[in-house]
Protein backbone atom coordinates (compact mmCIF):
# COMPACT_ATOMS: atom_id res chain seq x y z
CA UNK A 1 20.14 21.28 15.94
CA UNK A 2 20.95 17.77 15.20
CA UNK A 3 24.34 16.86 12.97
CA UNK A 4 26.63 14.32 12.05
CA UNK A 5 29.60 13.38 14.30
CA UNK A 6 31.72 11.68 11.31
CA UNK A 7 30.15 8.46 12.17
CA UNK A 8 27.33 8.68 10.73
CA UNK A 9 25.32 9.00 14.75
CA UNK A 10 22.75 12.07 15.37
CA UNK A 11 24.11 13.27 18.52
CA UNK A 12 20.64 14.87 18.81
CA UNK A 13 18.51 11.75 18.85
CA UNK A 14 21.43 10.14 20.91
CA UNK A 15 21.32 12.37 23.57
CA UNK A 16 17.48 13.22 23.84
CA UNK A 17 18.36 17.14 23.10
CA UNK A 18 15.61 19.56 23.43
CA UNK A 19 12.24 19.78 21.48
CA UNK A 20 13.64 23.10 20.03
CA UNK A 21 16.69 21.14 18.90
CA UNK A 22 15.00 18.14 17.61
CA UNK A 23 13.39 17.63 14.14
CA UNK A 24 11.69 14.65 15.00
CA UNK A 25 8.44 15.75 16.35
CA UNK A 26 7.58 18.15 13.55
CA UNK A 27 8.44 15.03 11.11
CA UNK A 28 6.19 13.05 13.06
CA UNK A 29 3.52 15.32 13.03
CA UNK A 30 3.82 15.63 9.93
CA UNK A 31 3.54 11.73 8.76
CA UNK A 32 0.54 11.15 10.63
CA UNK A 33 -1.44 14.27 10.49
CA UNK A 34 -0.14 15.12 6.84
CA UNK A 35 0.45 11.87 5.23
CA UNK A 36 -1.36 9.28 6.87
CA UNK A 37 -4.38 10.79 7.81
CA UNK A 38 -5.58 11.86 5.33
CA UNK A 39 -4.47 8.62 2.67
CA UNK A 40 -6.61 6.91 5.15
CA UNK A 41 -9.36 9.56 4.47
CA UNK A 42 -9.35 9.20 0.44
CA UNK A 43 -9.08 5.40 1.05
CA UNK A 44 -12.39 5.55 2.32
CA UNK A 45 -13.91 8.24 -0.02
CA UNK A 46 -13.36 6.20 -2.65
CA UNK A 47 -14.77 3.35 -1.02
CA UNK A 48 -17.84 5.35 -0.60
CA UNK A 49 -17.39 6.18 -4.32
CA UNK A 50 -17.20 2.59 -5.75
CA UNK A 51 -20.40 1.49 -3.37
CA UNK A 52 -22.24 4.67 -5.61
CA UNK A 53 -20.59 3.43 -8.76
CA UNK A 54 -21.56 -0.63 -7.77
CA UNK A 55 -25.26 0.40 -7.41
CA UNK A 56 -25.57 1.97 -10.82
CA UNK A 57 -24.23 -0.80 -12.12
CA UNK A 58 -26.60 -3.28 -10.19
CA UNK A 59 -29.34 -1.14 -11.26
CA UNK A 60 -28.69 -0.70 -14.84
CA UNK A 61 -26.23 -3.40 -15.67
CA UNK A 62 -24.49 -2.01 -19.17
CA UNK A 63 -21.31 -1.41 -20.40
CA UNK A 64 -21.22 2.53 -19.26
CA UNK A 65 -21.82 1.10 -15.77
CA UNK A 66 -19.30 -1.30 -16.05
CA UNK A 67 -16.69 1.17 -17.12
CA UNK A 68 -17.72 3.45 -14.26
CA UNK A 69 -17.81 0.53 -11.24
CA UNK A 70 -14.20 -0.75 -13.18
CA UNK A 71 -12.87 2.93 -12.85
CA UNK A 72 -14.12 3.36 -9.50
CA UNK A 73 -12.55 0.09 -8.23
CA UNK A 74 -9.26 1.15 -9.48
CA UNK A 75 -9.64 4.53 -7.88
CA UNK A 76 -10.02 2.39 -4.48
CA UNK A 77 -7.18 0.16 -5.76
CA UNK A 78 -4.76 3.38 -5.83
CA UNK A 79 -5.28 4.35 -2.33
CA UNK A 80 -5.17 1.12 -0.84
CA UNK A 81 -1.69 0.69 -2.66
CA UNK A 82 -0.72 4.44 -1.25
CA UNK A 83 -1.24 2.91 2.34
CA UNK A 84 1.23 0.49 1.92
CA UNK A 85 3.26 1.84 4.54
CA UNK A 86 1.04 2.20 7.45
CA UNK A 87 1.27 -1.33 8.18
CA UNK A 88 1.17 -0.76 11.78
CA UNK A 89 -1.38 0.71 14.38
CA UNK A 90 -5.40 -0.27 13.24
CA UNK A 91 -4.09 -1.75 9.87
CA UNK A 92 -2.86 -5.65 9.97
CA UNK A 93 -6.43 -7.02 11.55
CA UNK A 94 -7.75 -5.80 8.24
CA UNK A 95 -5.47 -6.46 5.36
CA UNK A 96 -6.58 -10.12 4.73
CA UNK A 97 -10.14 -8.90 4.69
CA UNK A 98 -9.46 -5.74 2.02
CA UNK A 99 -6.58 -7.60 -0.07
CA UNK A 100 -6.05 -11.55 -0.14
CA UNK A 101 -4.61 -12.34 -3.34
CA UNK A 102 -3.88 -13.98 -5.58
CA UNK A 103 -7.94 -14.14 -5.85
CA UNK A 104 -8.61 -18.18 -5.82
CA UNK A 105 -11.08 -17.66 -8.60
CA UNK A 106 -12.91 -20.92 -6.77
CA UNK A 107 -14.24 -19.27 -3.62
CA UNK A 108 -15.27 -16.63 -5.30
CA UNK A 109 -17.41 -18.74 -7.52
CA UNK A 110 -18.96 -20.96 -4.66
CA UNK A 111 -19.68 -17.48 -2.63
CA UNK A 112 -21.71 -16.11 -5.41
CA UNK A 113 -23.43 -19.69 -6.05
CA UNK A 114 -23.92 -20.31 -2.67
CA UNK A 115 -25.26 -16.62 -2.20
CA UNK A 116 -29.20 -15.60 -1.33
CA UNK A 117 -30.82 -13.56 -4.19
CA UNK A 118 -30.00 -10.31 -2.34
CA UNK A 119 -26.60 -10.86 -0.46
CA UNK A 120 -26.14 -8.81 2.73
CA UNK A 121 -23.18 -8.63 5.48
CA UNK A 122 -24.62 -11.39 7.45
CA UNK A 123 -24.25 -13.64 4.39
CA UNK A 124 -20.14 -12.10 3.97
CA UNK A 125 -19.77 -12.52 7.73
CA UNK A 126 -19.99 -16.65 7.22
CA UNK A 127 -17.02 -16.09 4.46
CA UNK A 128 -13.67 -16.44 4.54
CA UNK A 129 -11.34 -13.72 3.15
CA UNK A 130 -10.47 -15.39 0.29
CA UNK A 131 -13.90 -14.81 -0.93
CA UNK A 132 -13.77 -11.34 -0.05
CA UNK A 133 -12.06 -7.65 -0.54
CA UNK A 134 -10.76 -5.58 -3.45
CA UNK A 135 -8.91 -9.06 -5.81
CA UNK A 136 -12.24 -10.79 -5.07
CA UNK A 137 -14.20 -7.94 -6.46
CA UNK A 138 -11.85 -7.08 -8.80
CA UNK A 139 -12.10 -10.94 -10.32
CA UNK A 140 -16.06 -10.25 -10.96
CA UNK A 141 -15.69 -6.74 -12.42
CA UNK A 142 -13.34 -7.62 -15.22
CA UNK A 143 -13.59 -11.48 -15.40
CA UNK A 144 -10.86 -14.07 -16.04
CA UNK A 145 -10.54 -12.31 -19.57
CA UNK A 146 -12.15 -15.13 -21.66
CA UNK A 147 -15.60 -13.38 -22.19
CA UNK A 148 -17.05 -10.25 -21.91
CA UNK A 149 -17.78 -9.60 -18.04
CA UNK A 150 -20.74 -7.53 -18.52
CA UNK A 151 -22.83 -10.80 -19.09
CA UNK A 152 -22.55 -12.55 -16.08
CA UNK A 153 -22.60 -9.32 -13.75
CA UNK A 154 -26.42 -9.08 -15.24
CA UNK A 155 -27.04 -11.90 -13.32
CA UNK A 156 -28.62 -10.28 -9.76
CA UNK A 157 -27.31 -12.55 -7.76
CA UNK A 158 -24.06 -11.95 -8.63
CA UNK A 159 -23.99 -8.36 -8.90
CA UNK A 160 -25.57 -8.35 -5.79
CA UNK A 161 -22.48 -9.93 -4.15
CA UNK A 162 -20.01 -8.05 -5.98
CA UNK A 163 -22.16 -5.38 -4.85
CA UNK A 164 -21.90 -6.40 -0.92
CA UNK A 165 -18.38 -6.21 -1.69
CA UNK A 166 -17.97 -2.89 -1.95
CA UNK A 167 -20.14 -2.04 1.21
CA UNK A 168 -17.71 -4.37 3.07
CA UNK A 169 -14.56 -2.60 1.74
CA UNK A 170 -16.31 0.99 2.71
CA UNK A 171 -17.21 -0.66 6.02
CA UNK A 172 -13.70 -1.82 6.67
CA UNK A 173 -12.22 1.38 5.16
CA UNK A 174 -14.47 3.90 7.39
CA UNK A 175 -13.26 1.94 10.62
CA UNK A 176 -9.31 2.67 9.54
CA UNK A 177 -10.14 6.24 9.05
CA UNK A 178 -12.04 6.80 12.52
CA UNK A 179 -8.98 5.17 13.96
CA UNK A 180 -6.63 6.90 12.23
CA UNK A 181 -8.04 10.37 12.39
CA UNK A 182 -9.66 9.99 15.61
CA UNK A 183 -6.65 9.05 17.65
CA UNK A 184 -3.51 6.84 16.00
CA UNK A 185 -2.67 9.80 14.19
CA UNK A 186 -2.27 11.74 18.06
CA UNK A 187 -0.64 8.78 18.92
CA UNK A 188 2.22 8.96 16.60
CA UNK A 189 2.36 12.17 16.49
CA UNK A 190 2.78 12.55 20.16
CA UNK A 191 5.26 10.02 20.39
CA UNK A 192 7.75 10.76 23.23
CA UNK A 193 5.40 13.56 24.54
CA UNK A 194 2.60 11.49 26.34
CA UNK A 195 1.43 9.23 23.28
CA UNK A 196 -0.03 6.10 24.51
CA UNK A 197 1.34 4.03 21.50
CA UNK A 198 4.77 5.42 21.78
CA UNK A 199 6.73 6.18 24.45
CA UNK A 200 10.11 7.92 22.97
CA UNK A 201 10.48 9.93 19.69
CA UNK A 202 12.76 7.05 18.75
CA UNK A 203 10.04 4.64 18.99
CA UNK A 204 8.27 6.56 16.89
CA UNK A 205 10.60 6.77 14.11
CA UNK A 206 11.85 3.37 14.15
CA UNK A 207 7.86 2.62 13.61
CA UNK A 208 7.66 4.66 10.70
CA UNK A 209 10.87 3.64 8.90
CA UNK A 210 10.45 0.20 9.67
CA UNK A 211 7.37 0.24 8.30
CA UNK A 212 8.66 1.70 4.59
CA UNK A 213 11.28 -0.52 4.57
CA UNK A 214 8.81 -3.05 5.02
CA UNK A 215 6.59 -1.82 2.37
CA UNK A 216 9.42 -1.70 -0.27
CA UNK A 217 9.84 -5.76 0.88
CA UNK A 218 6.53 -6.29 0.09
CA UNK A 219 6.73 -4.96 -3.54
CA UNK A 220 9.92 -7.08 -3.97
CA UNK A 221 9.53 -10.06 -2.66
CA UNK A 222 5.83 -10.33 -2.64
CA UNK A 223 4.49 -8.43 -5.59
CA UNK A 224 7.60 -9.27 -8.00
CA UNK A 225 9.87 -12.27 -6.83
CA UNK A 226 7.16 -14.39 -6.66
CA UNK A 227 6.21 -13.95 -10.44
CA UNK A 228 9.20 -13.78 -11.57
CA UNK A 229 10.01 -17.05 -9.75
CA UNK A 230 13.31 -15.87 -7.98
CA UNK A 231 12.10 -17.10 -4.74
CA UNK A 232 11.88 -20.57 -5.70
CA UNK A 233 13.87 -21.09 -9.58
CA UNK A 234 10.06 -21.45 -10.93
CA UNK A 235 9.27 -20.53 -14.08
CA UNK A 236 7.48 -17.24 -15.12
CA UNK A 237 4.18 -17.16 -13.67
CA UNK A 238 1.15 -14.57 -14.23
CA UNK A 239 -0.91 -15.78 -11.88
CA UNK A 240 0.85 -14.93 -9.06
CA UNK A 241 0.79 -10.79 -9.94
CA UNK A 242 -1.56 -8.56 -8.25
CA UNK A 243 -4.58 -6.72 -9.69
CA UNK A 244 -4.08 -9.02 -12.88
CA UNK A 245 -7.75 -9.46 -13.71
CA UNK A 246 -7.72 -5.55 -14.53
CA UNK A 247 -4.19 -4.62 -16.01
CA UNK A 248 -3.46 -2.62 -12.81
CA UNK A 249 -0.46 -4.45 -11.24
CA UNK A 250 1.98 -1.75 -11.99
CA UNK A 251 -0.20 1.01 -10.77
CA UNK A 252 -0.55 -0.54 -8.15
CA UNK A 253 3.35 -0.76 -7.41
CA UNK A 254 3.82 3.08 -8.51
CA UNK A 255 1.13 3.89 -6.07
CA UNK A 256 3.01 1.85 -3.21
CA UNK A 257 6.50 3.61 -3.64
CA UNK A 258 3.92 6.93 -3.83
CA UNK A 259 2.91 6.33 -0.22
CA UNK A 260 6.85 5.65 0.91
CA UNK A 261 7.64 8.74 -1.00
CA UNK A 262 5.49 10.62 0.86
CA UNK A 263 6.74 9.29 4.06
CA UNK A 264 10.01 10.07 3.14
CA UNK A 265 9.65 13.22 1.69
CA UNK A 266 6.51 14.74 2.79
CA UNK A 267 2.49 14.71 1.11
CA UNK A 268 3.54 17.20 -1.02
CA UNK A 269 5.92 15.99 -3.60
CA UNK A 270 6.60 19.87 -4.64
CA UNK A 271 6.91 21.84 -1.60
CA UNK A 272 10.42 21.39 0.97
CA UNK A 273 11.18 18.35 2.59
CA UNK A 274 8.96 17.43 5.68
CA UNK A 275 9.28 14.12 6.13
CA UNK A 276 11.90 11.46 7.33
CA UNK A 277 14.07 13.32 4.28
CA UNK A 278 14.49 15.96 6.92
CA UNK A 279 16.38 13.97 9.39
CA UNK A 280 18.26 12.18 6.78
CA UNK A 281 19.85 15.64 5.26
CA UNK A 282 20.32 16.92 8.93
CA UNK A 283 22.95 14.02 9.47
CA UNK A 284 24.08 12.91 6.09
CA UNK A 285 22.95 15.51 3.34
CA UNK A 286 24.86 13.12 0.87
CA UNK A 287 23.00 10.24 1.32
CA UNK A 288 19.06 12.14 1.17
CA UNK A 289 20.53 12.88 -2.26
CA UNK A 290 21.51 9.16 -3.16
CA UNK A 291 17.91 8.13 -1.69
CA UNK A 292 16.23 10.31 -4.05
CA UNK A 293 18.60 9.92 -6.86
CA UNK A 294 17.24 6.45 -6.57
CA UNK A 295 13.52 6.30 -5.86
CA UNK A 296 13.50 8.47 -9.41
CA UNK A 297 15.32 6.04 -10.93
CA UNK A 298 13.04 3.24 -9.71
CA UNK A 299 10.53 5.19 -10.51
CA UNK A 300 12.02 5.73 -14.21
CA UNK A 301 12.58 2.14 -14.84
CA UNK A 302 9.12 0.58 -13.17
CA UNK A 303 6.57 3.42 -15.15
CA UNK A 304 8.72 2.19 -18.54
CA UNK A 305 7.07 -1.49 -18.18
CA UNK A 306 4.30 -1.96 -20.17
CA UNK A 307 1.10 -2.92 -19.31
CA UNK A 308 -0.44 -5.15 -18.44
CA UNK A 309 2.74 -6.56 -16.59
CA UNK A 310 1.03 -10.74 -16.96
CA UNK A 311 1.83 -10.63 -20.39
CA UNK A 312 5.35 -8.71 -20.13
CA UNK A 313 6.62 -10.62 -17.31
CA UNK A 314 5.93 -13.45 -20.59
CA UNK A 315 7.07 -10.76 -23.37
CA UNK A 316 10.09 -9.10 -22.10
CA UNK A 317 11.22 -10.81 -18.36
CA UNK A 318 14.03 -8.47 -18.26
CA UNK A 319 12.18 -5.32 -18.12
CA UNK A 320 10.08 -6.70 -15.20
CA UNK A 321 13.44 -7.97 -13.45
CA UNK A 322 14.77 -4.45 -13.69
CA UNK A 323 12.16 -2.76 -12.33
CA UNK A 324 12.70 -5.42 -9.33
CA UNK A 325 15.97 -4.66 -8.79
CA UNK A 326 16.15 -1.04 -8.85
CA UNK A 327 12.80 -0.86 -6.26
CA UNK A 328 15.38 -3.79 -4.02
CA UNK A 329 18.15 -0.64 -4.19
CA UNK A 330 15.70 1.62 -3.21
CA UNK A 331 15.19 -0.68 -0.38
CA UNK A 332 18.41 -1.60 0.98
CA UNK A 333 19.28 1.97 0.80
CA UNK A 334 16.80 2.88 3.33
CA UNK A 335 17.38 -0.19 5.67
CA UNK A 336 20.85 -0.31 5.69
CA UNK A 337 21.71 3.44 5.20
CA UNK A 338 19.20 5.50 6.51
CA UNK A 339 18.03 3.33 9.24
CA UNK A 340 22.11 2.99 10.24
CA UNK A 341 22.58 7.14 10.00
CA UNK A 342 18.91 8.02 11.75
CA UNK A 343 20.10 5.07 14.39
CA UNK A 344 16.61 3.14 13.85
CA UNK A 345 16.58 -0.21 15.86
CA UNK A 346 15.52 -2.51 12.22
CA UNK A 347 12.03 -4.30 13.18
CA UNK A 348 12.76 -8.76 12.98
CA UNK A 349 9.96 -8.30 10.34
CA UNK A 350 12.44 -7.43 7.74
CA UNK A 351 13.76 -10.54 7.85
CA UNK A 352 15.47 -10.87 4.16
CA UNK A 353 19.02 -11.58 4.69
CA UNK A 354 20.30 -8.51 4.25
């Protein structure tokens, strides 16, 4: 059984103790069969989904197709933002691709311009990505807000690309969830016990919380700083939000601290603890309930924004700035208390100061 020597070390994970007395392959198992797996699945689903939803629309371009294809995309949009933390393993060759943003409206434009009457993959291929993935698609489903979007996407041309799109992001999507279910999920969970990705249980848990930690930077820094104009004493600026042709941006952050919830508790947000909560309350009991005293208070404070958060990063900066700075709590708390009590080597990656 592994517990707390008053210094906050698990004499279990220090000492490589028996499987019987170790927690760490179940909560491995667990992660990747439980929680990542199948997030990787439903990314792809709805991928699937949104290529169904983008041919309706193609075919009979009105406004119930629109809703559809818009509803569809932010379906996609969801579980893209619940894989957040997976950012290892087959993941980083294909983020660019799936999710460059902000969208630079003017590559998007030339692409469909510059695109044959019936765009195909070949025609994507001689892209870059920031004509591509979800932002880029997003941009041509909902428009830059000064019209009604409905007219232009009854152009074929352009429906056709916005509809090439889609088969790109299920193309992309289908290849993460072969890899994932047809062998990086083994690989993690297996870690220590013949994986070929990891060779020690530690290993494999220093992946996974590295990887949260790294996630919760992302919303931070990258989703919220940057707006807000921390990082540089900027003013305000819209622009620089995700998903902020559609009014999504702060689903898209709730989803995110979703998938590290899940990591850190387990997939089901109901049942017992299986995930890296497990270890946590097997050396510091204290702590797992400061973590998730926490995450619902981020939680709290970031679902009271309104949306959409362009104009009330404008409206009401404060509310945004809160939101940032209880998700940064949530943060540090896992980097520089649970990674210090589960012993986790931190990752150079995380490379904010703290």
């Amino acid at each position: 059984m592994l517990f707390g020597a008053g210094t906050g070390t698990i004499v279990g994970l220090a000492c490589g103790g028996g499987d019987e007395d170790d927690s760490r392959p179940a909560v491995l198992e667990h992660v990747a069969r439980s929680v990542a797996a199948p997030a990787f699945t439903a990314l792809h689903d709805r991928a699937e989904a949104l290529v169904t939803a983008m041919d309706a629309l193609c075919a009979t371009p009105d406004a119930g197709a629109l809703t559809a294809a818009q509803a569809a995309w932010s379906d996609e949009r969801d579980a893209w933002a619940h894989v957040l933390p997976f950012g290892f393993g087959p993941l980083p060759p294909e983020v660019n691709a799936l999710d460059f943003w902000p969208v630079r409206v003017d590559s998007v434009e030339d692409a469909v311009a510059g695109a044959p009457a019936t765009a195909d993959a070949a025609y994507l291929g001689t892209l870059g990505v920031s004509a591509k993935g979800m932002p880029a698609l997003e941009y041509l489903l909902w428009g830059d807000g000064l019209g009604d979007p409905l007219v232009p996407l009854q152009d074929p041309r352009r429906c056709s690309y916005a509809r090439v799109l889609a088969a790109d992001i299920a193309a992309r999507t289908d290849a993460l969830n072969t890899a994932w279910t047809d062998g990086y999920a083994d690989a993690l969970a297996t870690a220590g016990h013949g994986s070929a990705v990891y060779d020690s249980l530690k290993a494999g848990v220093d992946e996974v919380v590295n990887k949260s930690i790294d996630a919760c930077l992302t919303m931070v820094k990258g989703k919220l700083d940057n707006p807000l104009g921390n990082l540089t004493g900027a003013a305000e600026d819209p622009t620089l939000m995700e998903s902020r042709f559609s009014g999504h941006t702060r689903a898209d952050l709730e989803a995110n601290l979703a998938g590290v919830w899940a990591v850190y508790h387990g997939a089901d947000p109901d049942a017992p603890a299986a995930g890296i909560s497990v270890l946590v309350q097997e050396v510091d009991a204290k702590l797992d309930e400061r973590v998730r005293a926490q995450y619902a208070r981020a939680l709290e404070v970031l679902t009271a924004v309104p949306e959409p958060l362009t104009a009330t990063l404008l409206a009401d900066r404060s509310a945004v700035q809160l939101a940032r700075d209880e998700l940064d709590t949530f943060r540090r708390m896992l980097k520089l208390d649970v990674a210090s009590a589960l012993g986790v080597t931190l990752a150079l990656s995380d490379n904010d100061g703290d």
